[in-house]
Protein backbone atom coordinates (compact mmCIF):
# COMPACT_ATOMS: atom_id res chain seq x y z
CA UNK A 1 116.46 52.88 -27.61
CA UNK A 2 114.38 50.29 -25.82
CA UNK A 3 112.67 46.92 -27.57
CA UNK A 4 109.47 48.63 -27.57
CA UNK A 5 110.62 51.35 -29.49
CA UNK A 6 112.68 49.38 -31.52
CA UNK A 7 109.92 47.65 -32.32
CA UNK A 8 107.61 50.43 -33.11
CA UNK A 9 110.28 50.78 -36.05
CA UNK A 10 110.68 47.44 -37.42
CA UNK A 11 106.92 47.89 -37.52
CA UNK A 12 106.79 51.03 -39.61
CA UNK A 13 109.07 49.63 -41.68
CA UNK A 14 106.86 46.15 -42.53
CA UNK A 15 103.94 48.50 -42.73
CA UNK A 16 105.64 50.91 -45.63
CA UNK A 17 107.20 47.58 -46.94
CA UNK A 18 103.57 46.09 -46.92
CA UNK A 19 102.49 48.18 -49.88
CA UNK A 20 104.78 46.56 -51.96
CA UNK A 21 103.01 43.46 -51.86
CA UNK A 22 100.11 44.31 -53.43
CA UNK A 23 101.62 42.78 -56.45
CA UNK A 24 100.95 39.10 -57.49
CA UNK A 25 102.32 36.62 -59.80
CA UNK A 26 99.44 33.81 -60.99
CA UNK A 27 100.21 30.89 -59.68
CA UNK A 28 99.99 27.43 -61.50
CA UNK A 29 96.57 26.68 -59.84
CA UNK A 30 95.40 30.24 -61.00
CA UNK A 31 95.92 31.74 -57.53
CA UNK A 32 97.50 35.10 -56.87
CA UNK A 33 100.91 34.80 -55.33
CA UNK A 34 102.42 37.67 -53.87
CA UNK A 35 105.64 38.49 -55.38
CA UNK A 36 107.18 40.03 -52.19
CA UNK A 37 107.52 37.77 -48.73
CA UNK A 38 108.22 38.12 -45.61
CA UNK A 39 111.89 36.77 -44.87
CA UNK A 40 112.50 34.93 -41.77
CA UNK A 41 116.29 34.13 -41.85
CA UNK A 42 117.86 34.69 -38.46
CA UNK A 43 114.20 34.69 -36.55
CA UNK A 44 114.16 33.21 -33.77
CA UNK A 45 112.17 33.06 -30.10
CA UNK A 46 109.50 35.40 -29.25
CA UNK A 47 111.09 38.14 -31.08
CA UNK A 48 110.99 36.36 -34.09
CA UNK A 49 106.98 35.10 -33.47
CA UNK A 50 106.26 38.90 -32.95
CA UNK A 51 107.87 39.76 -36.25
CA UNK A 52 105.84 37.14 -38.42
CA UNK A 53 102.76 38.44 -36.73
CA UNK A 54 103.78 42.11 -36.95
CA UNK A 55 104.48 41.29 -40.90
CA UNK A 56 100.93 39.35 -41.18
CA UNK A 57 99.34 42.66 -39.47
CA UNK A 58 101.07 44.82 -41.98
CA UNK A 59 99.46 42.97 -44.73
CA UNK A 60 102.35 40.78 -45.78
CA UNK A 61 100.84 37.26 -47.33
CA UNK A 62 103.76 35.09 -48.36
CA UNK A 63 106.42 34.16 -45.66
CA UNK A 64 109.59 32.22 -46.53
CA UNK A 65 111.16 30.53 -44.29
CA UNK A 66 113.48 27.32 -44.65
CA UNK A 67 114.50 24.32 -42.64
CA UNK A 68 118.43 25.86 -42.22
CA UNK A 69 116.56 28.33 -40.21
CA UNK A 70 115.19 26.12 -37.97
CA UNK A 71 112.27 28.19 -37.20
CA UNK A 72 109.59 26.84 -38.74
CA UNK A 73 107.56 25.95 -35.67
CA UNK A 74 107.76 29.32 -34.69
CA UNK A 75 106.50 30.54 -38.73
CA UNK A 76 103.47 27.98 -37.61
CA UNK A 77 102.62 29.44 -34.52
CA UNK A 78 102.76 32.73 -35.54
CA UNK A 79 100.66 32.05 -38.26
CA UNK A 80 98.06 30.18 -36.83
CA UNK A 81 97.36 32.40 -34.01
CA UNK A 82 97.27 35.24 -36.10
CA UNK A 83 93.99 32.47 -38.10
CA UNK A 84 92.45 32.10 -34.57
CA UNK A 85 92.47 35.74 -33.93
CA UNK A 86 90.81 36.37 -37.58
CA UNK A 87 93.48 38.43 -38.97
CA UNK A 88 93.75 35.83 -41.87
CA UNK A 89 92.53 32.82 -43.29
CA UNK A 90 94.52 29.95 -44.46
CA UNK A 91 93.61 30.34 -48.22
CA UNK A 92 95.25 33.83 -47.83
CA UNK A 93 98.53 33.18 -46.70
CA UNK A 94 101.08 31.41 -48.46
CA UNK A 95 104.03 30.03 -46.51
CA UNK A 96 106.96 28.99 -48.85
CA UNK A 97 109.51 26.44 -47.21
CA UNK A 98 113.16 25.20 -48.67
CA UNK A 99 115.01 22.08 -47.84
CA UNK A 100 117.73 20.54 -49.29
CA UNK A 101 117.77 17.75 -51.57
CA UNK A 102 120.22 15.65 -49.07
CA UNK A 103 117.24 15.93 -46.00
CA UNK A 104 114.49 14.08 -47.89
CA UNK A 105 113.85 10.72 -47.69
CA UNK A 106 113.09 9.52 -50.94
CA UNK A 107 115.47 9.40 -53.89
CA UNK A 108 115.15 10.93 -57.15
């Protein structure tokens, strides 16, 4: 199986996934937060950029990534080019990001 077909499939698979997340949870703000995301553990490269964009096209609106994953930048780019190609806005994605306590800089 090549990478395009293998990526025909992860594709079918975000798009059947995508249906799930339809469902929100309200928000303290009073926005609508979808309950499933889009993982991003073990992303990384081009591969990775084409699977948060391949996720966004499905209709995925929350994407959690972390900074252990160390592929943040590529969550961003993904992201925006998928707002300068008008898939999405930026009020309708929510990107949720983890860091541990240790790697701030202020204390508590």
């Amino acid at each position: 199986m090549n990478c395009s077909q293998n990526f025909q499939r992860f594709l079918h698979v975000v798009q059947l996934l995508s249906v799930a997340s339809s469902y929100f949870s309200r928000i303290e703000n009073m926005q609508e937060l979808p309950k499933l995301g889009f993982g991003t553990f073990r992303l990384s490269g081009r591969k990775g950029k084409l699977a948060v964009k391949a996720a966004i096209y499905a209709g995925y609106r929350h994407i959690d990534t972390a900074h252990m994953y160390k592929n943040e930048s590529l969550v961003g780019e993904a992201v925006s080019e998928c707002i300068s190609e008008g898939v999405i806005t930026r009020e309708e994605i929510f990107i949720n990001g983890s860091s541990r306590q240790r790697t701030l800089k202020f204390k508590f």
